[in-house]
Protein backbone atom coordinates (compact mmCIF):
# COMPACT_ATOMS: atom_id res chain seq x y z
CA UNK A 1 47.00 143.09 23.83
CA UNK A 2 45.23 143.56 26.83
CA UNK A 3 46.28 145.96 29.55
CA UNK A 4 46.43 143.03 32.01
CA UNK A 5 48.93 141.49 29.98
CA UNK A 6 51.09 143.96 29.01
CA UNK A 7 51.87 144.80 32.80
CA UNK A 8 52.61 141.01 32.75
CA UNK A 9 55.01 141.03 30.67
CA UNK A 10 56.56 144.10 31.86
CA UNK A 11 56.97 142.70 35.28
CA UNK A 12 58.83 139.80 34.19
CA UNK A 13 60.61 141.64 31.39
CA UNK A 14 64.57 140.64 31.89
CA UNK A 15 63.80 138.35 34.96
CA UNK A 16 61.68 134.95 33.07
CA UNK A 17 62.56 133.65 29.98
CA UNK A 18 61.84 129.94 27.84
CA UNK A 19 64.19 128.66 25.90
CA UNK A 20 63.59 126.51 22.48
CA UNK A 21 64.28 122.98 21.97
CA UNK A 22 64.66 122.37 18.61
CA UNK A 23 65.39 118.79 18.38
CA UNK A 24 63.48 117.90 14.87
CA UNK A 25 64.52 114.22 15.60
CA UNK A 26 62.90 114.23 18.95
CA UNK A 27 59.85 111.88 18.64
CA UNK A 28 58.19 114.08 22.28
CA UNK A 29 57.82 117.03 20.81
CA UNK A 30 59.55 119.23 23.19
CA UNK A 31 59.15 122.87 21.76
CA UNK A 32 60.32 124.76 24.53
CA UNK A 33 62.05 124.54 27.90
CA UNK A 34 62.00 126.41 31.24
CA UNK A 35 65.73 126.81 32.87
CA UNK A 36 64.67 127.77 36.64
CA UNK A 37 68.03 129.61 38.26
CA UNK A 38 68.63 127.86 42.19
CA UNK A 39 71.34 130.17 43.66
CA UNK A 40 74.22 128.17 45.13
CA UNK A 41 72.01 125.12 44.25
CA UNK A 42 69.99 125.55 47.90
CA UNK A 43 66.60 125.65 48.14
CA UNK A 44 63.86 124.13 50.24
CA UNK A 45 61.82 120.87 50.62
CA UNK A 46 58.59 123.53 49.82
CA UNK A 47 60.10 125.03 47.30
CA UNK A 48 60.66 121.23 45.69
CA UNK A 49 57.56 120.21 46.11
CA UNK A 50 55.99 123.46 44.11
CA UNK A 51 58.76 123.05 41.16
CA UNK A 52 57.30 119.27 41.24
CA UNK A 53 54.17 120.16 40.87
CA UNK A 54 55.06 122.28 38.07
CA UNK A 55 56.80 119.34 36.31
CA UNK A 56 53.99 117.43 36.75
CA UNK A 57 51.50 119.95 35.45
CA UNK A 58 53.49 121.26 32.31
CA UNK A 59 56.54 118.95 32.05
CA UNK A 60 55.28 115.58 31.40
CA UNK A 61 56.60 115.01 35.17
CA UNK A 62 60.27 114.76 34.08
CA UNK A 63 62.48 117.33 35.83
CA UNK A 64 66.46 117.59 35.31
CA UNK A 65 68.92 118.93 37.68
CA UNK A 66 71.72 120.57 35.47
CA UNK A 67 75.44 120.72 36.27
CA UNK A 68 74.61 124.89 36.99
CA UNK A 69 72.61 123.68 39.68
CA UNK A 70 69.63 124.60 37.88
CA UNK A 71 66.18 123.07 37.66
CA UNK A 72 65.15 122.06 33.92
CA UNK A 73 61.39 121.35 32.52
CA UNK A 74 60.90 120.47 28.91
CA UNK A 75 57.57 120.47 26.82
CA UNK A 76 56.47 123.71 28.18
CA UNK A 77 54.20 125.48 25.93
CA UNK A 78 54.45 129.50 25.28
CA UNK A 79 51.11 130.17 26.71
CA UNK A 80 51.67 128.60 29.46
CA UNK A 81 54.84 130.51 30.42
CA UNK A 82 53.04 133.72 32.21
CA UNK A 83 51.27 131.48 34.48
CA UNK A 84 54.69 129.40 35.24
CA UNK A 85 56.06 133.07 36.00
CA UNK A 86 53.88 134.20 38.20
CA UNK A 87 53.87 130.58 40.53
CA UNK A 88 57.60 130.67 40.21
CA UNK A 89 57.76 134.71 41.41
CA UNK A 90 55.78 133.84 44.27
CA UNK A 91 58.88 131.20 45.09
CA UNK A 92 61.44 133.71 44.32
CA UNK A 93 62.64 132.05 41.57
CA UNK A 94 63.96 133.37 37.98
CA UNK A 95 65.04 131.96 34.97
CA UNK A 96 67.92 131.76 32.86
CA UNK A 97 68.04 134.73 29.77
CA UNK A 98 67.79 131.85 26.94
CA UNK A 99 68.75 133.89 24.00
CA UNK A 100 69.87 130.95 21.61
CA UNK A 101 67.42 131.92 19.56
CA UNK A 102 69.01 135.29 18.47
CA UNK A 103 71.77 135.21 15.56
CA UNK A 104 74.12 138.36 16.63
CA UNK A 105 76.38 138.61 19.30
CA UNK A 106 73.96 140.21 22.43
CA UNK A 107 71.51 139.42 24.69
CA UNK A 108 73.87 137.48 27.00
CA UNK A 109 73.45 136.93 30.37
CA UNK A 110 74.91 136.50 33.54
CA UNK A 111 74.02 132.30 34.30
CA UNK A 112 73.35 130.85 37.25
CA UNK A 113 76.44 131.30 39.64
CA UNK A 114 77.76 127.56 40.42
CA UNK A 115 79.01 127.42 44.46
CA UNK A 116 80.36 124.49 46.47
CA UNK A 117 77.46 122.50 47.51
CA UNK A 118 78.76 121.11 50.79
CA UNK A 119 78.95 125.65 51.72
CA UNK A 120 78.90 126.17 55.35
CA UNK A 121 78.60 122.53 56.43
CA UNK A 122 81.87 120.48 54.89
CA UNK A 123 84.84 119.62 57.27
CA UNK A 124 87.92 122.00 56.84
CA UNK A 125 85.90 124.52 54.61
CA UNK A 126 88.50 127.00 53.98
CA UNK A 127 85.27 130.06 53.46
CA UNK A 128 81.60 129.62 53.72
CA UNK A 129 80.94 131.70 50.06
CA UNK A 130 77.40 130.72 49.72
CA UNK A 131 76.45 134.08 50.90
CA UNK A 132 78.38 135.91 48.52
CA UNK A 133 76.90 133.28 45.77
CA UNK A 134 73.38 133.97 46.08
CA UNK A 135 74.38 138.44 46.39
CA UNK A 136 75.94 138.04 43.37
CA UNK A 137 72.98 136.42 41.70
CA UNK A 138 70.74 138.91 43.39
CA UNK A 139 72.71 141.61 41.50
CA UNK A 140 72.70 140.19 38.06
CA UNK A 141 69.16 139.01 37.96
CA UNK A 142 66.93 141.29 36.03
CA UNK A 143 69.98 143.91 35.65
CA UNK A 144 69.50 145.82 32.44
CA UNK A 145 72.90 146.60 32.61
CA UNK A 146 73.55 142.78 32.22
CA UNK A 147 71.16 141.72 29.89
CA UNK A 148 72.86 142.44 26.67
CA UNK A 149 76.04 140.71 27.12
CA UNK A 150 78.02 139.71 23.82
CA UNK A 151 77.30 136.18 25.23
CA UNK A 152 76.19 134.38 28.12
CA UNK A 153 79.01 134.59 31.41
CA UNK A 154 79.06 131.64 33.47
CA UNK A 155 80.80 131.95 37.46
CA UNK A 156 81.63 129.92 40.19
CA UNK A 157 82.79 129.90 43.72
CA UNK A 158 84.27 127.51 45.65
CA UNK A 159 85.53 127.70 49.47
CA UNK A 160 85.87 123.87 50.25
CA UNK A 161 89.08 123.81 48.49
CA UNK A 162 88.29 121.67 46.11
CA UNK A 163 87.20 122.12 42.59
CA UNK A 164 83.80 120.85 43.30
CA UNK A 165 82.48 123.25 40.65
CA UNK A 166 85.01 122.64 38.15
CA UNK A 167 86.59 126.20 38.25
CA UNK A 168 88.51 125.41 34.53
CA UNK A 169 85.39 125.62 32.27
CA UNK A 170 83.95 129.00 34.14
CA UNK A 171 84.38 132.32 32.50
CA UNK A 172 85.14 133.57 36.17
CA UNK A 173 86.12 130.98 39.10
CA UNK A 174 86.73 132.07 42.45
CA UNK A 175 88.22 129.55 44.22
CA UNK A 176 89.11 130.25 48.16
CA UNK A 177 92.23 129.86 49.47
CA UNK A 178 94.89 130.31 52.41
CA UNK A 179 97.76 132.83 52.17
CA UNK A 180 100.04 133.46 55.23
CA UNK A 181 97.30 132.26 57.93
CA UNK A 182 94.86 134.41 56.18
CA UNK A 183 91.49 133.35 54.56
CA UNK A 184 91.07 134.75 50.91
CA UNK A 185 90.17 133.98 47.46
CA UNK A 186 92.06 133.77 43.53
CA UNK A 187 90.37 133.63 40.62
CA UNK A 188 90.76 131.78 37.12
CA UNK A 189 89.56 133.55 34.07
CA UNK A 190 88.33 132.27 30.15
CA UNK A 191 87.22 129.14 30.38
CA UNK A 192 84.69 127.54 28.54
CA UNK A 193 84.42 123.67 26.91
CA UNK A 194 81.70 125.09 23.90
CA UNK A 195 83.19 124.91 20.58
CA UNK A 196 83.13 128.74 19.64
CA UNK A 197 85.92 130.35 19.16
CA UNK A 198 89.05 129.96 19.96
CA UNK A 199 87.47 126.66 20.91
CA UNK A 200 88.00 124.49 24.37
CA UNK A 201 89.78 126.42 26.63
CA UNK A 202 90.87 126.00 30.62
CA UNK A 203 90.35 128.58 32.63
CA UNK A 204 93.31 130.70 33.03
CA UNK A 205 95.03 130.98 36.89
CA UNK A 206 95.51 134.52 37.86
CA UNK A 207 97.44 133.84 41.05
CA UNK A 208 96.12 137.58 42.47
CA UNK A 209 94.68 137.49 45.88
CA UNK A 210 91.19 139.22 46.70
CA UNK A 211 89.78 139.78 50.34
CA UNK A 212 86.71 137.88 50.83
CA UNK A 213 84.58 141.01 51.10
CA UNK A 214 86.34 142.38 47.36
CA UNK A 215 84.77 139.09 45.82
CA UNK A 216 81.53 140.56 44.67
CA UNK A 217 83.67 143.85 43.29
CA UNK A 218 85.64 141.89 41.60
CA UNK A 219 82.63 139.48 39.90
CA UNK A 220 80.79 143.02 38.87
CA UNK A 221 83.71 144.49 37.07
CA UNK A 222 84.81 141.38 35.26
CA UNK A 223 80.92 141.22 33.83
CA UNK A 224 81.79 144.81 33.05
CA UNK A 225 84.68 144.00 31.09
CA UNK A 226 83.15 141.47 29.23
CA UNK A 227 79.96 143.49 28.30
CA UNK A 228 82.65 146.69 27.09
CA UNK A 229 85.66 144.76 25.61
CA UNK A 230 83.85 141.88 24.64
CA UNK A 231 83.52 140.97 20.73
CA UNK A 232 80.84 142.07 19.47
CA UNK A 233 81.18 141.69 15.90
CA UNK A 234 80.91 137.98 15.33
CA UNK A 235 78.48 135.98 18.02
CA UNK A 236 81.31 132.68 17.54
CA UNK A 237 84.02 134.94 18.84
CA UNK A 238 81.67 136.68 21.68
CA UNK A 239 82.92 134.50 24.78
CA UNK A 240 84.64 135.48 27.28
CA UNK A 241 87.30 133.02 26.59
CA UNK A 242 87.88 134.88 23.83
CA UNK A 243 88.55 138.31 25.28
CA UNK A 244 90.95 136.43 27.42
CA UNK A 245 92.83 134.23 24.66
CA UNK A 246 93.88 137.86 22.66
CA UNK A 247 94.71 139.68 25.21
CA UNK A 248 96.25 137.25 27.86
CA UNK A 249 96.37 137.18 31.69
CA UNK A 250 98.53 139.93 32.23
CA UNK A 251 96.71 142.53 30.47
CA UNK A 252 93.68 141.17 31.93
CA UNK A 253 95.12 141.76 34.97
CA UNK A 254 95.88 145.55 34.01
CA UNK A 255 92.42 146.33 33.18
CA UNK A 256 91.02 145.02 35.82
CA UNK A 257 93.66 146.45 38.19
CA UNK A 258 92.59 149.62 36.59
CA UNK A 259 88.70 149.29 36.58
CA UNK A 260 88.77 148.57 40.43
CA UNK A 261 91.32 150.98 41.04
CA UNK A 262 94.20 149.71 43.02
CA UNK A 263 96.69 147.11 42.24
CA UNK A 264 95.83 143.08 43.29
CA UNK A 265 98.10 141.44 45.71
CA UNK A 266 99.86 138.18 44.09
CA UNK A 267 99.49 135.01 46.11
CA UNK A 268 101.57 132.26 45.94
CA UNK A 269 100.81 128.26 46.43
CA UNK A 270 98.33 125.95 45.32
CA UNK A 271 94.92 126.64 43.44
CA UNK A 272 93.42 123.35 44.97
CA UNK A 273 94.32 121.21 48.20
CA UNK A 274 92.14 118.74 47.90
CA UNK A 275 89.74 116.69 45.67
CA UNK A 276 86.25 115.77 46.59
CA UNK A 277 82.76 116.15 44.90
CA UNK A 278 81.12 115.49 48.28
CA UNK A 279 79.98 112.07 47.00
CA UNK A 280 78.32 109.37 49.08
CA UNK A 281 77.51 110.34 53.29
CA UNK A 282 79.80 112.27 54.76
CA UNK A 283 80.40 113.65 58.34
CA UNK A 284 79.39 117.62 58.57
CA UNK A 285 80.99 120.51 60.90
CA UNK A 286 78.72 119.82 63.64
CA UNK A 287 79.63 116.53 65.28
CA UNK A 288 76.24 114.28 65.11
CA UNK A 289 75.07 115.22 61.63
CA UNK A 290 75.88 114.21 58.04
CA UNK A 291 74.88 115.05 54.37
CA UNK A 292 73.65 112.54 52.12
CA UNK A 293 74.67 112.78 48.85
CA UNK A 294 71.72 111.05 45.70
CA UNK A 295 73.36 110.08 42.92
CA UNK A 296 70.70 110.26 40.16
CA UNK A 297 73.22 109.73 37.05
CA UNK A 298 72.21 112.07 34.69
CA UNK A 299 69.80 114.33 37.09
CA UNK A 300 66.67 113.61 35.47
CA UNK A 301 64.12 113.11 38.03
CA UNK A 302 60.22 112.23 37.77
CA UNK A 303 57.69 114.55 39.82
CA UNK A 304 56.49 111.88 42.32
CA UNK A 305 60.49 110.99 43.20
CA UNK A 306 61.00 114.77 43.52
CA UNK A 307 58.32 115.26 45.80
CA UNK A 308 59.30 111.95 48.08
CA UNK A 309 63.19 113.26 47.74
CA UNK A 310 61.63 116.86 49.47
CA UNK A 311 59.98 114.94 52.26
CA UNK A 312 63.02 113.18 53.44
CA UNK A 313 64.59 116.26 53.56
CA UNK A 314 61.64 117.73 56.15
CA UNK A 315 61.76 114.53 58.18
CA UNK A 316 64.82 113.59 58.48
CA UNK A 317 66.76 116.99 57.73
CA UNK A 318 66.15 120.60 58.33
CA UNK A 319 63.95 120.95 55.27
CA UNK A 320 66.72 122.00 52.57
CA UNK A 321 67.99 120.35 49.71
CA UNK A 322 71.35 121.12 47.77
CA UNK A 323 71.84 120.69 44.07
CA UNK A 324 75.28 119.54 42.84
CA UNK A 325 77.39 120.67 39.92
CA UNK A 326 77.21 116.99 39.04
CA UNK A 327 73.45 116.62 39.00
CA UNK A 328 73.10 115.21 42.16
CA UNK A 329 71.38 116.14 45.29
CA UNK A 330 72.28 116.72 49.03
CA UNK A 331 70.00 116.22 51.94
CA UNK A 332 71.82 118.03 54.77
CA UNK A 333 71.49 117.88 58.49
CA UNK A 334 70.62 114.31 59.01
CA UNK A 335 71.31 113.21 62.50
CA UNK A 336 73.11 109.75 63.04
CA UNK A 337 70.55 108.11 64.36
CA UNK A 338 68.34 108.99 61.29
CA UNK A 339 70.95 107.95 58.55
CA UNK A 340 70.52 104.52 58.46
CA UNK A 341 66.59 105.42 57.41
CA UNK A 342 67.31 107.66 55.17
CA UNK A 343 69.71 105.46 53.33
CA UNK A 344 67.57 102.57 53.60
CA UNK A 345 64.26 104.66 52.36
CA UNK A 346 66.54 106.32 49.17
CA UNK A 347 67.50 102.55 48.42
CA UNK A 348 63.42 101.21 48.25
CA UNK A 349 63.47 104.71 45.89
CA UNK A 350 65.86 103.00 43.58
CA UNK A 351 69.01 105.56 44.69
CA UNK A 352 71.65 102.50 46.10
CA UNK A 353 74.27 104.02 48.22
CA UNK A 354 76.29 101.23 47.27
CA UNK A 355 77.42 101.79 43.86
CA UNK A 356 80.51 103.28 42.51
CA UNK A 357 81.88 106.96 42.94
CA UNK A 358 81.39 107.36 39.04
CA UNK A 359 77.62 107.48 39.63
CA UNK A 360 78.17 110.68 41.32
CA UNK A 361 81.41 111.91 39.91
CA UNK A 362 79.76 111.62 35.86
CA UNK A 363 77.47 113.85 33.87
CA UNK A 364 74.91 113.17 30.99
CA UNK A 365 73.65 116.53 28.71
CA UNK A 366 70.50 116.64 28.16
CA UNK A 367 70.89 116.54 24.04
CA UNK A 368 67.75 114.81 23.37
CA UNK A 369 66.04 118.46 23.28
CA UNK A 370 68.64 120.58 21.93
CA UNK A 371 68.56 119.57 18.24
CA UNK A 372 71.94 118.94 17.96
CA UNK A 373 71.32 115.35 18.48
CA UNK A 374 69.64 112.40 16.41
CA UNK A 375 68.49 110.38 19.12
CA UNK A 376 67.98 110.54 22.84
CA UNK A 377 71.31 109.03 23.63
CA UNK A 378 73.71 111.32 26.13
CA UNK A 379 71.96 110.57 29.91
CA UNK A 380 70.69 106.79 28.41
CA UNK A 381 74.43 106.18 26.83
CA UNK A 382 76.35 107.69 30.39
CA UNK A 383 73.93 105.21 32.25
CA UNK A 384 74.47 102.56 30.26
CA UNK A 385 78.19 102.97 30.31
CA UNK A 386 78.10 103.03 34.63
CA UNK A 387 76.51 100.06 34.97
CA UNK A 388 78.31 97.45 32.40
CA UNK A 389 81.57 99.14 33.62
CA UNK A 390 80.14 98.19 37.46
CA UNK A 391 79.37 94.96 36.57
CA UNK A 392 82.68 94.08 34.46
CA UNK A 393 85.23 95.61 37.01
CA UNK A 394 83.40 96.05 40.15
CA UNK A 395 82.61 99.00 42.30
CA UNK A 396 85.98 98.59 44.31
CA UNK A 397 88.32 98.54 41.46
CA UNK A 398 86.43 102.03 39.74
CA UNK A 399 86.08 103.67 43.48
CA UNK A 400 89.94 103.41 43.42
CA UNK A 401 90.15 104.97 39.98
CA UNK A 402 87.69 107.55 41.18
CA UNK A 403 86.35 107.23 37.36
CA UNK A 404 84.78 110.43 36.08
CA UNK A 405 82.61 109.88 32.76
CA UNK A 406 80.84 112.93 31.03
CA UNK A 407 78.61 112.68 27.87
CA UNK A 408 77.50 115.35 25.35
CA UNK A 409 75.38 114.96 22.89
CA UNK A 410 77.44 117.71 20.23
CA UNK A 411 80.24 119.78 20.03
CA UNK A 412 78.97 122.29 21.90
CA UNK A 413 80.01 119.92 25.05
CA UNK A 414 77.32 121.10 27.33
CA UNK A 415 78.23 118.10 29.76
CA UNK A 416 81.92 119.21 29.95
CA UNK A 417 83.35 115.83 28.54
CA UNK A 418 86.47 117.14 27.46
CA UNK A 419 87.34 117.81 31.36
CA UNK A 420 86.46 114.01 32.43
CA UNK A 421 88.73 111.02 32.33
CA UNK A 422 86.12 109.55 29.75
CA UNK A 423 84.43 111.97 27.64
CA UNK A 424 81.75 111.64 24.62
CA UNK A 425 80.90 114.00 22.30
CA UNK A 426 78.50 113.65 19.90
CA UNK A 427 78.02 114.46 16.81
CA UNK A 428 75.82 113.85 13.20
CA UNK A 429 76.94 111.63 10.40
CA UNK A 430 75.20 110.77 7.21
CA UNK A 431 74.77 106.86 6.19
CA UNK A 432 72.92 105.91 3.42
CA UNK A 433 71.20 109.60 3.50
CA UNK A 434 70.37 109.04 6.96
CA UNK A 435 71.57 110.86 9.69
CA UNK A 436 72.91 109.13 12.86
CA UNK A 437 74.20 109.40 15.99
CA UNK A 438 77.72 108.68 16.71
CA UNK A 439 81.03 109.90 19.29
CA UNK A 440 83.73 110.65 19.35
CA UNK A 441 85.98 109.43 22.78
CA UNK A 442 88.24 111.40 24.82
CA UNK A 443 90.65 110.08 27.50
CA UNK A 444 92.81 111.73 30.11
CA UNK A 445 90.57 115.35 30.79
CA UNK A 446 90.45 116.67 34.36
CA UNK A 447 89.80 119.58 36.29
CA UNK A 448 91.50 120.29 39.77
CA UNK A 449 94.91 120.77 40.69
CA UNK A 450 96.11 119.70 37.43
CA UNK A 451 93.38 120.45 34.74
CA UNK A 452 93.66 119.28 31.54
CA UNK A 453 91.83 118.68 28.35
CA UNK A 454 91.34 114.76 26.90
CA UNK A 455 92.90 113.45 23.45
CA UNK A 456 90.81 112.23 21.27
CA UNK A 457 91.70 107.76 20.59
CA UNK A 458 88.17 107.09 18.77
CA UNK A 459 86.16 109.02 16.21
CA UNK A 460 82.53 108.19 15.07
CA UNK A 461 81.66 105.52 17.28
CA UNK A 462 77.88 104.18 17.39
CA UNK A 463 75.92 101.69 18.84
């Protein structure tokens, strides 16, 4: 190994990482994929253009926006990977720790921390928290202290108070809220929709109160307490959702009472006031300008749309883009009298304003990498779903149901599906010695006010 490359991969030692696709079903030949960590989901209409040039040089030009608000290239080869590092250092972005590949319970990481995408420009935002989002991720990334996790630990905050970022399947949610006049947060604790042990689990309301400025405390010492409590002993039982499920809220509560040093005031009232995924155009803080909302169904995105999606967003915006937690994107800042052009330009780009809230409100996984999946079914089958149900009922009748439909190609329920009002999951059954593709359906999930996890009516449905 040359000296030149060793200080390579020192430098981005515990900051870059590929992960594997091992989909031996997948007819592309996807061996490996790049996970590229957005903070908050905000970036800019440069730094879009670069990741699309990136696509388009190692990805086949097919990007997907993920529902961490992460960036997602496929059929990237390992020595390529420095080279990727270095262009994406340069734009101050990091990866995801992929360690799927490893069999024992370690080498978890702190994911990309999910925040409200509408931050600092939505109507009646209760807290602004996109600042404390991306010091948070600034902390974690490249931490050695955080790199050996007994799993992964996924967090989000919220300050619009809605549960834009679906709190309930977060190992740690903060979610702001009002108590007595004054501007705070609560958090919910051990959730996760994967199915390791003890299985699907809602995140856990804690009902104690914590100052806006104890927020990033708090997230350090509950990574703490998962990387020191956490099990260790069996990688199925190494989520934080277990930790949570055997010892319960209240000693939760205790240790972390303990850790921080002082006891945590108890708030009363509700988790969630509202429900919105900031879907379609809507009116912003400053009287004049509005976001515009892109529902790509699915997130996956070609290079050349990426790049013409970033130059709307100089022209007609202030240059940034927001990712969603429903694998969407947000131009912000567009002035009335530019709306009508933008809407009209996204339309010619095959991105109608004019279809149901379901195109924004559902999420596809991206299974036909993953190898847990026969075919390449979960974002073709969601799409497929939208449109016959917008055609057979009409976009009136499903905006008034505000229908949410997730997909997942496996068990592992990477799209969330059990937290939708439809959810797939997929799974593998053998027929005639062949393996194929089938779901199982789930009605009646949600997240919000009043989460809840869907019942199973159909089992091993195909075609």
């Amino acid at each position: 190994m040359s000296i030149r490359l060793a200080e390579d991969i020192e430098k981005f030692f515990g900051r870059y990482s590929i992960g594997r696709d091992s989909n031996p079903y997948d007819t592309t030949g996807s061996q490996h994929f790049l996970r590229i960590k957005v903070p908050g989901g905000v970036l800019s209409f440069n730094q879009f253009h670069k990741i699309a040039t990136l696509c388009s040089k190692y990805s086949r030009g097919i990007a997907e926006i993920t529902d961490r608000q992460d960036i997602q290239l496929h059929w990237v080869r390992a020595e390529d990977s420095l080279e990727i590092f270095s262009t994406m250092d340069e734009m101050g972005f990091t990866t995801d720790m992929c360690g799927q590949g490893f069999g024992g319970a370690r080498y978890g990481d702190v994911r990309n921390v999910v925040c409200c995408p509408a931050s600092g420009i939505e109507r009646d935002e209760i807290f602004n928290p996109y600042p404390i989002a991306k010091e948070i991720t600034k902390f974690f990334t490249g931490n050695s202290d955080f790199t050996d996790l007994p799993r992964k630990f996924k967090i989000s905050i919220s300050g619009c108070g809605a549960d834009c970022t679906r709190a309930v399947i977060n190992d740690l949610a903060f979610v702001a809220i009002k108590s007595e006049g004054e501007t705070g947060f609560t958090i919910l604790v051990g959730g996760g929709m994967g199915a390791s042990l003890p299985g699907p689990r809602l995140a856990k309301p804690t009902m104690v109160l914590i100052k806006p400025e104890e927020v990033f405390d708090i997230a350090v010492a509950v990574a703490e307490i998962h990387r020191d409590y956490g099990n260790r002993e069996s990688k199925a039982k190494a989520r934080f959702k277990w930790l949570i499920e055997t010892w319960g809220v209240e000693k939760f509560i205790s240790i972390l009472e303990n850790k921080v040093g002082r006891k945590l005031p108890r708030y009363v009232g509700p988790v969630f006031t509202r429900r919105t995924d900031h879907e379609g155009v809507q009116p912003q803080k400053v009287e004049g300008y509005w976001y515009v909302n892109i529902p790509l169904l699915g997130g996956r995105l070609t290079s050349s749309l990426m790049i013409q999606i970033a130059d709307l967003a100089d022209k007609f915006g202030n240059g940034e883009l927001r990712l969603t937690p429903t694998q969407n994107i947000i131009i912000p800042n567009v002035k009335e009298d530019s709306k009508k052009t933008v809407l009209e330009t996204l339309a010619k780009m095959g991105f109608s304003m004019n279809g149901s809230k379901t195109r924004w409100l559902s999420v596809g996984c991206s299974s036909d990498f993953c190898g847990k999946a026969t075919d390449m079914h979960a974002k073709k089958t969601l799409k497929d779903i939208v449109e016959y149900l917008e055609e057979y009922f009409g976009v009136e009748t499903l905006n008034d149901l505000g229908l949410r439909i997730n997909v997942s190609g496996c068990p592992h329920d990477c799209g969330a599906s059990l937290v939708s009002d439809i959810g797939l999951i997929g799974k593998q059954i053998k027929v005639n010695d062949c393996l194929i593709q089938v779901y199982d359906i789930f009605i009646g999930g949600s997240t919000g006010e009043k989460p809840s996890l869907g019942i199973c009516i159909e089992k091993k449905c195909s075609g």
